[in-house]
Protein backbone atom coordinates (compact mmCIF):
# COMPACT_ATOMS: atom_id res chain seq x y z
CA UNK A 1 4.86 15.84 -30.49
CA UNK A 2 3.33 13.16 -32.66
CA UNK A 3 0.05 11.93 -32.28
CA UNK A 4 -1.94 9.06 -33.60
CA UNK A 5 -5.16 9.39 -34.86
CA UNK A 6 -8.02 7.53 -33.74
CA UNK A 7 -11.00 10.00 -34.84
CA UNK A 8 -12.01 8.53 -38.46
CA UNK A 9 -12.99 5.23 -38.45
CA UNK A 10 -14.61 3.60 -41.62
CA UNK A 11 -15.50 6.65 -44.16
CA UNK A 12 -14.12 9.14 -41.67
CA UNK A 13 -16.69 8.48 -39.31
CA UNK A 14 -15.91 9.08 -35.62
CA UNK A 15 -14.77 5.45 -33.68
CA UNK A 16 -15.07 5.48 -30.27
CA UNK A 17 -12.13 4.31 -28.60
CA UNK A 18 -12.55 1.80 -25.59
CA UNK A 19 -16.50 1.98 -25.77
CA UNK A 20 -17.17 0.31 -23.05
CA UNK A 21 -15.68 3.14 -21.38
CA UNK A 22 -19.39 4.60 -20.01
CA UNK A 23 -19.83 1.17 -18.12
CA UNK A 24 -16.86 0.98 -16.25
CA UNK A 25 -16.03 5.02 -16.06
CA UNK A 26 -19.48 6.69 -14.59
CA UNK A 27 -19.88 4.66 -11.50
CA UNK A 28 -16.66 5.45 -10.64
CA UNK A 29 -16.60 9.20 -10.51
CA UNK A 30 -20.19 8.81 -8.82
CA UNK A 31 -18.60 6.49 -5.96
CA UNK A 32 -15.91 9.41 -5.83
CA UNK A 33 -17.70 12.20 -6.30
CA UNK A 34 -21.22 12.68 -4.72
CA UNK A 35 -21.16 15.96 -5.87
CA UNK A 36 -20.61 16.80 -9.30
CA UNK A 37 -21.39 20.15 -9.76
CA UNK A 38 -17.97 21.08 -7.74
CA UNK A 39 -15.78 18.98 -9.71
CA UNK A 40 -13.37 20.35 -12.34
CA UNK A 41 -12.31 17.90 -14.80
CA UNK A 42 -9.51 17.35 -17.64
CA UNK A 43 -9.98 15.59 -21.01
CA UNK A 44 -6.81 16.06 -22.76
CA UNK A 45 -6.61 14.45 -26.39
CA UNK A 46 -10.40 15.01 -26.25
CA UNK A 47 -11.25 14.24 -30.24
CA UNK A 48 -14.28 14.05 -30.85
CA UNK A 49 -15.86 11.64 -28.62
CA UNK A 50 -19.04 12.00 -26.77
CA UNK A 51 -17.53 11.54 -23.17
CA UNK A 52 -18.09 15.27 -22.38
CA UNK A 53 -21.54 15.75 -23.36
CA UNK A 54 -22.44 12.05 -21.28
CA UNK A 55 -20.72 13.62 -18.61
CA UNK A 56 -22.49 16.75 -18.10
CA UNK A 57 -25.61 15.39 -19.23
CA UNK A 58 -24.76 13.10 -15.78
CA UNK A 59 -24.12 16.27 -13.63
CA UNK A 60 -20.65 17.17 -14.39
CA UNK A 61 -20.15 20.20 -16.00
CA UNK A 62 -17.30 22.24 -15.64
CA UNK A 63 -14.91 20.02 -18.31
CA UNK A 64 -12.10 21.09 -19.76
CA UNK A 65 -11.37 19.42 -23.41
CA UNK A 66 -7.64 20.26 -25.10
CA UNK A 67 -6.87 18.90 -28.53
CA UNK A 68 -3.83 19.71 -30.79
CA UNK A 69 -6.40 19.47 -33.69
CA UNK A 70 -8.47 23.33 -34.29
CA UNK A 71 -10.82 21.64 -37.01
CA UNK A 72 -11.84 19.38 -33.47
CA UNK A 73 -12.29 22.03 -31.74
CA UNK A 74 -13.66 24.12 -33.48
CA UNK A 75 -16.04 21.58 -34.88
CA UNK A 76 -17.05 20.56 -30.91
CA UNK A 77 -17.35 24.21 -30.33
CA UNK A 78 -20.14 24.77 -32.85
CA UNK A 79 -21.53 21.48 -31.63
CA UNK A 80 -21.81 21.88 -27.78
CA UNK A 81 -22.72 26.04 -28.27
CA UNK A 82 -25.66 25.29 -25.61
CA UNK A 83 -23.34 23.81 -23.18
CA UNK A 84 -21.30 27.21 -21.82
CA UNK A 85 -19.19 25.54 -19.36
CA UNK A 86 -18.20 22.72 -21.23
CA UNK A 87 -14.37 24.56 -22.43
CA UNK A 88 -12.93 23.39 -25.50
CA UNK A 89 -8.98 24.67 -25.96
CA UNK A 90 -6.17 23.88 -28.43
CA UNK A 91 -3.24 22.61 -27.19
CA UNK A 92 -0.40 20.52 -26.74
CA UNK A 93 -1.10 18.13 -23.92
CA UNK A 94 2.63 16.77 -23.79
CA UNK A 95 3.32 21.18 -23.13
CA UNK A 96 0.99 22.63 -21.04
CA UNK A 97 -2.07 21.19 -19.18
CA UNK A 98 -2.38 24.23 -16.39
CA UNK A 99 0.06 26.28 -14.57
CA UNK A 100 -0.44 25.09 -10.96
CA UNK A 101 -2.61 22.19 -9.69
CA UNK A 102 -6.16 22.67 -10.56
CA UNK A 103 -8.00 19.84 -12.00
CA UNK A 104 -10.18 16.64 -9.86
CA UNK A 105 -9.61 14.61 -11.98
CA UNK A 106 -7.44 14.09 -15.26
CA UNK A 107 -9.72 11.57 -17.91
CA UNK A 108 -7.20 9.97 -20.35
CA UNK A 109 -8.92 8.40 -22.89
CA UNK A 110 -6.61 6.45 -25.53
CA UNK A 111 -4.74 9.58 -25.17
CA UNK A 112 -1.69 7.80 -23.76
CA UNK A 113 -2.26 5.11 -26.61
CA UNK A 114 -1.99 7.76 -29.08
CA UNK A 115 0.83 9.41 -28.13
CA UNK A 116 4.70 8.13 -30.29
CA UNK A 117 6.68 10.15 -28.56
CA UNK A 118 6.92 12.63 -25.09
CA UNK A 119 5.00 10.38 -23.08
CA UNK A 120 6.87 10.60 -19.69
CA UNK A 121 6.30 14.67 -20.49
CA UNK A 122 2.43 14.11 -20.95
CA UNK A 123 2.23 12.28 -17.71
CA UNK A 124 3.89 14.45 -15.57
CA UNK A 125 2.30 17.51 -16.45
CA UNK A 126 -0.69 15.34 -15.63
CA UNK A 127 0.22 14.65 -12.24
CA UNK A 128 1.64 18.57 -11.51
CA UNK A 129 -2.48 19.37 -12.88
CA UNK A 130 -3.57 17.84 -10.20
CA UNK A 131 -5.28 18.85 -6.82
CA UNK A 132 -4.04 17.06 -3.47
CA UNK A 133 -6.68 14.69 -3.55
CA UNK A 134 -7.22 14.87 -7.10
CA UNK A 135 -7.75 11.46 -9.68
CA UNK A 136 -5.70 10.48 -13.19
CA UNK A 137 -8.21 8.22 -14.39
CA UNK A 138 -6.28 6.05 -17.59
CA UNK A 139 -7.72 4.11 -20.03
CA UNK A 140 -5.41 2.58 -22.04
CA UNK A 141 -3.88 -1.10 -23.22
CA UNK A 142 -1.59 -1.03 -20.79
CA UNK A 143 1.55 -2.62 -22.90
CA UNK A 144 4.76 -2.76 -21.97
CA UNK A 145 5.62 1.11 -22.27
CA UNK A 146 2.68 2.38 -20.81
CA UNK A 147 3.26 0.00 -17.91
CA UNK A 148 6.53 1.01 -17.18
CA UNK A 149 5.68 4.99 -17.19
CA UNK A 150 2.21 4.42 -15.55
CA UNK A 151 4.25 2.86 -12.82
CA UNK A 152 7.18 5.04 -12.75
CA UNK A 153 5.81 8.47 -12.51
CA UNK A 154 2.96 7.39 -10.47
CA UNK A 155 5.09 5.89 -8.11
CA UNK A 156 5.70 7.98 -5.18
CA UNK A 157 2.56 9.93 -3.38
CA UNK A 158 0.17 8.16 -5.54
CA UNK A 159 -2.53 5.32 -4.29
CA UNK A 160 -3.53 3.50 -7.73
CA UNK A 161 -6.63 1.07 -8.51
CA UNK A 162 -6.17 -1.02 -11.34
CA UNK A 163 -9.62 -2.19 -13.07
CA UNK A 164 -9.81 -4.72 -16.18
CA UNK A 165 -11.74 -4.11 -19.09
CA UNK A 166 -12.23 -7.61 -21.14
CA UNK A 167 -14.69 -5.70 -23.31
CA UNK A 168 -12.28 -4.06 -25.08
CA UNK A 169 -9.60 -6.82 -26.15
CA UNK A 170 -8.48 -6.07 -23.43
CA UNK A 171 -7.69 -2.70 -21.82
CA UNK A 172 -7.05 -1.56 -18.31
CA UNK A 173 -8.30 1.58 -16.59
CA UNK A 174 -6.05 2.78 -13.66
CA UNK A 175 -7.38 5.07 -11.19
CA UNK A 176 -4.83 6.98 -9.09
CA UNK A 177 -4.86 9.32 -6.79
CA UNK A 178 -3.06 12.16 -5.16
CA UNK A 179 -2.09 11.98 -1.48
CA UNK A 180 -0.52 13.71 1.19
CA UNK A 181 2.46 11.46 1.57
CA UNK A 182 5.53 10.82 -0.68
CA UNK A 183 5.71 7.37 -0.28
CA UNK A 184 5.29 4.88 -3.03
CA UNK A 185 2.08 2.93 -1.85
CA UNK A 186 1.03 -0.23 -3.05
CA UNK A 187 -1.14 -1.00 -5.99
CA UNK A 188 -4.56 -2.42 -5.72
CA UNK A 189 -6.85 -4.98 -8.15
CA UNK A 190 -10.32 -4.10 -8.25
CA UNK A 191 -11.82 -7.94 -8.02
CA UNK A 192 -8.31 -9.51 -8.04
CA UNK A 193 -9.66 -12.91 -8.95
CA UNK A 194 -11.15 -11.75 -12.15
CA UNK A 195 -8.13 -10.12 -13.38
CA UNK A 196 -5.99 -13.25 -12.42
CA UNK A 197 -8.24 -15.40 -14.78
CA UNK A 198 -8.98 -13.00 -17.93
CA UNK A 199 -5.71 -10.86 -17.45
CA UNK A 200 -2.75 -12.51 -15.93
CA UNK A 201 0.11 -10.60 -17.77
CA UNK A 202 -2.00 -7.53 -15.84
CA UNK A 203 -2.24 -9.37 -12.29
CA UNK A 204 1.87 -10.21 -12.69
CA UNK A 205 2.85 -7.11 -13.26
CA UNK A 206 0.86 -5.60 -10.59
CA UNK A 207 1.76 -8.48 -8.12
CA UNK A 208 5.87 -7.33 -9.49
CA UNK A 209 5.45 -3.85 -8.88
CA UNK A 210 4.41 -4.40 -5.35
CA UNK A 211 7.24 -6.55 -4.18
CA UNK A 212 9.27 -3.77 -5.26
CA UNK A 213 7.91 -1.41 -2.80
CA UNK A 214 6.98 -3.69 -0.28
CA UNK A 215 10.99 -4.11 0.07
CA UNK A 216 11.39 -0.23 0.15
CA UNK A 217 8.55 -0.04 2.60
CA UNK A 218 10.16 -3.05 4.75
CA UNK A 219 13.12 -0.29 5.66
CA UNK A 220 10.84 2.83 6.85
CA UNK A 221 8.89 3.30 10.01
CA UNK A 222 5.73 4.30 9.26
CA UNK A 223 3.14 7.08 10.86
CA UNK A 224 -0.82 6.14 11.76
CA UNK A 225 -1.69 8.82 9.60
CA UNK A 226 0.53 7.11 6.71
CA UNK A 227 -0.88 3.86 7.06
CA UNK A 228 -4.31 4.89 7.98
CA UNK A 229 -3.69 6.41 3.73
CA UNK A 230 -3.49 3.09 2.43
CA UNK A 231 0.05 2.72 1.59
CA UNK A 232 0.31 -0.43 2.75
CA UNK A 233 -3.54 -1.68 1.51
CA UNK A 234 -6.34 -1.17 3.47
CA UNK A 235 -4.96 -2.29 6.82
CA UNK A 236 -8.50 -3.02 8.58
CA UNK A 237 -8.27 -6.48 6.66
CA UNK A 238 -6.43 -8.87 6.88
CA UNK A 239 -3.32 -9.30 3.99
CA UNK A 240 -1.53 -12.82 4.78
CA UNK A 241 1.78 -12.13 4.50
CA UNK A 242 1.85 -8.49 5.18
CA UNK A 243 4.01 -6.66 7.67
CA UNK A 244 4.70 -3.05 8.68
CA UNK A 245 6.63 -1.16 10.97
CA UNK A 246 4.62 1.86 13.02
CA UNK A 247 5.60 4.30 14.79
CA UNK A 248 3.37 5.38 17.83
CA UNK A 249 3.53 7.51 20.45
CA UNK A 250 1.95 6.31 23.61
CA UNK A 251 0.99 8.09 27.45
CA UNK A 252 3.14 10.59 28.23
CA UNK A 253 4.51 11.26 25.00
CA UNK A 254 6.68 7.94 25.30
CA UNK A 255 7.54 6.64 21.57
CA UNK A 256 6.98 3.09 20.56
CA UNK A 257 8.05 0.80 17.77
CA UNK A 258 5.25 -1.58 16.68
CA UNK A 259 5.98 -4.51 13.84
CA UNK A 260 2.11 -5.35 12.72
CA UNK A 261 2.30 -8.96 11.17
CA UNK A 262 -0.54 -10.66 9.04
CA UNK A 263 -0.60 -14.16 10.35
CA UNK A 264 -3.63 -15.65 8.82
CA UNK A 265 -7.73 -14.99 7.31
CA UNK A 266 -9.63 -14.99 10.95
CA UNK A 267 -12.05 -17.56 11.53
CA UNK A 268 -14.99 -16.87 13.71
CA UNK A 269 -13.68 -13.08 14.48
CA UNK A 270 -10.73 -10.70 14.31
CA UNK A 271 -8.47 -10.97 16.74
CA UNK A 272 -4.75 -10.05 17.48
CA UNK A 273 -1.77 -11.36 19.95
CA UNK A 274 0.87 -8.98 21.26
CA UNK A 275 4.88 -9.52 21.98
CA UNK A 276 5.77 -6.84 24.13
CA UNK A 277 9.73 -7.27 23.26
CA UNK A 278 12.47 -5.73 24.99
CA UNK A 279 14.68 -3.18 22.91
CA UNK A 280 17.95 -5.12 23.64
CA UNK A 281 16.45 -8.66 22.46
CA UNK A 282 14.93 -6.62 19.22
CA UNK A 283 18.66 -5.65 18.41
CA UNK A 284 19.68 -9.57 18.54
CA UNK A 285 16.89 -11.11 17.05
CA UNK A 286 16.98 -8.10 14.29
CA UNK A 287 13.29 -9.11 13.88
CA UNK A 288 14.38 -10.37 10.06
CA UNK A 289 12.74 -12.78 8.25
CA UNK A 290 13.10 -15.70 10.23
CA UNK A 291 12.65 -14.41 13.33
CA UNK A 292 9.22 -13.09 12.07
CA UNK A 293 8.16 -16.45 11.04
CA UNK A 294 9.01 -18.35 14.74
CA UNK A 295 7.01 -15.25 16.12
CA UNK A 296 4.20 -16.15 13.87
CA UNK A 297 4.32 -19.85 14.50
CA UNK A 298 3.40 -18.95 17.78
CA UNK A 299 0.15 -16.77 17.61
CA UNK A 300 -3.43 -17.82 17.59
CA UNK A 301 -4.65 -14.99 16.46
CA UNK A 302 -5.18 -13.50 13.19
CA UNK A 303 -2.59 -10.55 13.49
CA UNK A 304 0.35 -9.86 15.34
CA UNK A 305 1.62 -6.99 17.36
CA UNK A 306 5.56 -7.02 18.08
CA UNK A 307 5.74 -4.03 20.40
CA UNK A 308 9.31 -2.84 20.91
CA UNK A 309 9.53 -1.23 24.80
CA UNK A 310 11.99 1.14 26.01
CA UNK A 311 14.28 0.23 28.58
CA UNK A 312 12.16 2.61 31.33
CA UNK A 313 8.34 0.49 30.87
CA UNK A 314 10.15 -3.43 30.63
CA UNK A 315 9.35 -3.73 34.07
CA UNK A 316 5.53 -2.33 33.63
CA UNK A 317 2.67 -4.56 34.49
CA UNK A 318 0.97 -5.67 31.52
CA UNK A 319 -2.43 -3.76 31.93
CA UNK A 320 -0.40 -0.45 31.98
CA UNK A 321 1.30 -1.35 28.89
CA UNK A 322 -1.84 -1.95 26.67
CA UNK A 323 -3.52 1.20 28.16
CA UNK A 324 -0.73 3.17 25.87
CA UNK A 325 -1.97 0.40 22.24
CA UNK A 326 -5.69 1.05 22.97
CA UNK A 327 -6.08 3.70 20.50
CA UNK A 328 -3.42 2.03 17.80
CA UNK A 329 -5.45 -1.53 17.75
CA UNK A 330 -8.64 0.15 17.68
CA UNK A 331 -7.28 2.05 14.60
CA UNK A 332 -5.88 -0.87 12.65
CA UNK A 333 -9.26 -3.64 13.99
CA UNK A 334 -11.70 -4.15 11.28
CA UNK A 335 -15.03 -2.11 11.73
CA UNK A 336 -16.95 -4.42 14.34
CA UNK A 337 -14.65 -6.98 15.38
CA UNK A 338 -14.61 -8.50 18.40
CA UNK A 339 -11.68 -7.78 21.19
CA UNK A 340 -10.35 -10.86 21.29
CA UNK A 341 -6.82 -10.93 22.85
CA UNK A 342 -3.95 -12.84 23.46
CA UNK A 343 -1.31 -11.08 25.51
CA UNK A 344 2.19 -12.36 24.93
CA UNK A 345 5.52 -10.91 26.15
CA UNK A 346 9.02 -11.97 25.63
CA UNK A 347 11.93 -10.91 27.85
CA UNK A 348 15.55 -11.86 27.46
CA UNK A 349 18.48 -12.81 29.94
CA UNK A 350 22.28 -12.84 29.85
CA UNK A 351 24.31 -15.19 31.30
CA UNK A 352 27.97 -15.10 30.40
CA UNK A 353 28.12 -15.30 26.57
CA UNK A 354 24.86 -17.30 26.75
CA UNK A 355 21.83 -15.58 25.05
CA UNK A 356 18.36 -16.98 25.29
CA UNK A 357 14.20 -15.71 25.16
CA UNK A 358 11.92 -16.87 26.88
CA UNK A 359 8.12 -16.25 25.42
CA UNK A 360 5.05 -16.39 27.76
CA UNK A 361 1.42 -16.64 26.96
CA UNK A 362 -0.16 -15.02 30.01
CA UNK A 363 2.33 -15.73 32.26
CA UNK A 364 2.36 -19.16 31.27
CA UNK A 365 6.20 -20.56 29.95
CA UNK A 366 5.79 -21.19 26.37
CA UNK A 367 9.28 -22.28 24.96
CA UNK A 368 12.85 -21.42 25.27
CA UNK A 369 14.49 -20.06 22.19
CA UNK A 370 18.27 -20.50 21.62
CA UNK A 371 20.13 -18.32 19.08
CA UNK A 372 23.12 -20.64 18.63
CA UNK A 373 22.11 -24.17 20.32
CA UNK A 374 24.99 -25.96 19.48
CA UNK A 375 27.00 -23.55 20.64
CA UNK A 376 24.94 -23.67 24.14
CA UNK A 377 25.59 -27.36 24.41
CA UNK A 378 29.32 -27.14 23.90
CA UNK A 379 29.10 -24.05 26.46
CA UNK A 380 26.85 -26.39 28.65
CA UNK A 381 29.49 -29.43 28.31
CA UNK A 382 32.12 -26.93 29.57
CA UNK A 383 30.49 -25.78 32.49
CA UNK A 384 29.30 -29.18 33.16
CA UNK A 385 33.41 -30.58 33.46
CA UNK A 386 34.52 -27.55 34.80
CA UNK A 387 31.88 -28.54 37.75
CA UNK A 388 33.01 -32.24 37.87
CA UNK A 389 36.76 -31.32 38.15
CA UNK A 390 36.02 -28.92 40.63
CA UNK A 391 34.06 -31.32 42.66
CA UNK A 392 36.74 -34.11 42.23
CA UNK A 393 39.78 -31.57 43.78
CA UNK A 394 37.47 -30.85 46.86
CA UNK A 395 36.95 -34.44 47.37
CA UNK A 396 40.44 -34.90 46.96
CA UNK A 397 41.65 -32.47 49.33
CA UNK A 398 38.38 -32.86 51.77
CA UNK A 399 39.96 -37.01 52.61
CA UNK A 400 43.68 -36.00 52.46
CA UNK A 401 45.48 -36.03 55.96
C-alpha cells in the first residue's frame, strides 16, 4: 500500500488538511449523536492532526486512531498520555480496520486522497467496520476516482448526504449511513441550491447517480418500512417527478399495489387524489410512462395514489376501500397537513375487441380514454354499415309480397 504524505507542510511542520473541517464536521456528529460518550469512532490515516483531541475535548472519547507511520504514533502517544481512551494503533488501513462491525462512525480525513493504490480495499473494510446504523463520514476532493468508488461500494444498503465545502478549493464531505435494507437508495444534497451554484460538476454527478437507481428502483415493489428508510428521499415532501411502487397490506390481510406519483409543490396545503384501478385495466395500460402522465394531467392534488384492487373489492363502495389506505396516507402525509381529498376511480369495460376507461371524479364522468382511437372509429364505421345493411334487407323483405 502506498500512501501520500500530507503531515509536513513548510519546514516539516504539521498542515492540516481540509481545515475547515471543524466547521462543517462537529455539528454534524452533534445532530447525530446526542450522546457522545456512547459513541465509538474510527480515524484511520490519523497523522497527526488535532481532530482527536477537538473531539474528545467536545465529548467524544472513545477514538480509535490507526496510522501506517510508528514515529506518528508513537509521537501522538507521548502527546495525548492524559487522554487514556483516546487509542492510537499502527496499521494498515487498506488490511485490517476490525474483525466484525464495531465502529459509529468511520472519520476519513484526506485519507482517501492519500491513498495511490488499494482504494476499493480501504473502503470496503470501512463499510464491513461498521455498525447497522453506523456513519462513513468522507472528506475528500471528490475527483473522478473517488467518485466512482464512493458511489460504487456505497451503493447498495447505504443512505448518503453529500455536503460542499467551498472553503477548501473545493472539497466534499459525504455522510453515509448503514441501513437495514439492501437497496441502493438515493443520494441527497445538503442545500441543493448552493451546491448547484459553487459546485456543479458535484450537483451533476449526484443528479447522474440517481437516475441510475431511480431506473432500478422503477422495477421493485417496495415495503412501508423501506420507504419509510429514505430510499426513495424523504417521502413526507413532495419530489416533482417522483414515483414509487408500494406494497401494502390492507383489512384482512388483503395485499395491495399502490403507484405513489409526485404531481406538483402544494399550494395552500398537502393534499392527494386516489385512482382506485382495476387489476385487469393495470395489465393494459402497463401504468408506463405515458400512462402516468394522462393520470397526472388529471389530479388536483399535489400527489397521486394509483391503487391497484384485486378482482374480489372492484365492486366495494368507496368508503370501505379507503378504510384499508388510512394508515398508508397517514404514513407518507407531511407532519400537519391537512386531509384534503379527491377520490377518483377508474373502471374498465370490454366490448368485443373494443377496450376503453372511463375515469370518475366522485362519481362524476370525467373523460373517456381510448387505447387505439383510430382503430375504434374504423371498428365504429363497421358496426355502423353492418347496422345500415341490416336495416336495408328488413326493409326490403318487410314491403315484398
Amino acid at each position: 500500500m502506498e500512501m501520500e504524505s500530507e503531515r509536513d507542510g513548510v519546514d516539516g511542520v504539521y498542515e492540516e488538511c481540509y481545515p475547515s473541517w471543524n466547521k462543517h464536521l462537529l455539528p454534524i456528529l452533534e445532530s447525530l449523536f446526542p450522546q457522545p460518550s456512547k459513541v465509538e469512532i474510527l480515524v484511520p490515516a490519523c497523522g497527526e492532526s488535532e481532530m482527536s483531541l477537538k473531539l474528545y475535548d467536545a465529548g467524544y472519547e472513545h477514538i480509535t486512531n490507526i496510522d501506517s507511520s510508528r514515529d506518528v504514533i508513537r509521537k501522538m502517544l507521548k502527546l495525548h498520555v492524559n487522554q487514556p481512551t483516546l487509542l492510537w494503533r499502527v496499521g494498515d488501513i487498506t488490511d485490517k480496520l476490525g474483525s466484525k462491525p464495531y465502529y459509529d462512525v468511520v472519520i476519513d480525513k484526506g485519507a482517501l486522497d492519500g491513498l495511490t493504490s488499494s482504494e476499493d480495499s480501504y473502503l470496503n473494510k470501512v463499510k464491513n467496520a461498521l455498525k447497522l446504523g453506523g456513519k462513513f463520514i468522507s472528506l475528500t476532493h471528490f475527483n473522478r476516482r473517488a467518485k466512482a468508488l464512493l458511489l460504487e461500494v456505497f451503493s447498495m444498503g447505504f443512505r448518503t448526504t453529500f455536503h460542499d465545502l467551498p472553503e477548501d478549493n473545493p472539497a466534499t464531505m459525504m455522510v453515509t449511513e448503514r441501513v437495514n435494507f439492501l437497496l441502493p437508495y438515493l443520494l441527497s444534497i445538503h442545500d441543493d441550491k448552493q451546491v448547484q451554484a459553487t459546485n456543479p460538476l458535484l450537483y451533476q454527478a449526484i443528479s447522474n447517480e440517481n437516475a441510475k437507481r431511480q431506473r432500478v428502483l422503477d422495477e421493485m415493489s417496495l415495503s412501508v418500512a423501506e420507504i419509510e428508510s429514505g430510499v426513495m428521499g424523504d417521502p413526507n415532501v413532495i419530489s416533482i417527478g417522483r414515483s414509487f411502487m408500494v406494497d401494502w397490506t390492507g383489512e384482512a390481510g388483503l395485499k395491495y399495489e399502490v403507484l405513489v406519483l409526485d404531481v406538483k409543490p402544494p399550494r395552500h396545503c398537502f393534499s392527494w387524489d386516489i385512482f382506485f384501478v382495476p387489476k385487469l385495466t393495470s395489465r393494459l395500460l402497463d401504468l408506463s410512462e405515458p400512462e402516468r402522465l394522462m393520470i397526472c394531467s388529471h389530479a388536483q392534488a399535489s400527489r397521486v395514489y394509483v391503487v391497484l384492487l384485486p378482482k374480489c373489492v372492484e365492486l366495494l363502495p368507496t368508503n370501505e376501500l379507503l378504510r384499508n389506505f388510512d394508515m398508508l396516507f397517514s404514513k407518507l402525509a407531511p407532519q400537519g397537513s391537512e386531509d384534503t381529498v379527491s377520490y377518483l376511480k377508474l373502471g374498465a369495460r370490454k366490448s368485443q375487441n373494443m377496450n376503453y376507461y372511463l375515469f370518475w371524479r366522485k362519481r362524476t364522468y370525467l373523460k373517456k380514454l381510448v387505447p387505439n382511437k383510430l382503430r375504434l372509429v374504423h371498428e365504429q364505421l363497421l358496426l355502423l354499415l353492418i347496422f345500415l345493411y341490416i336495416k336495408v334487407i328488413s326493409c326490403f323483405f318487410s314491403v315484398s309480397p
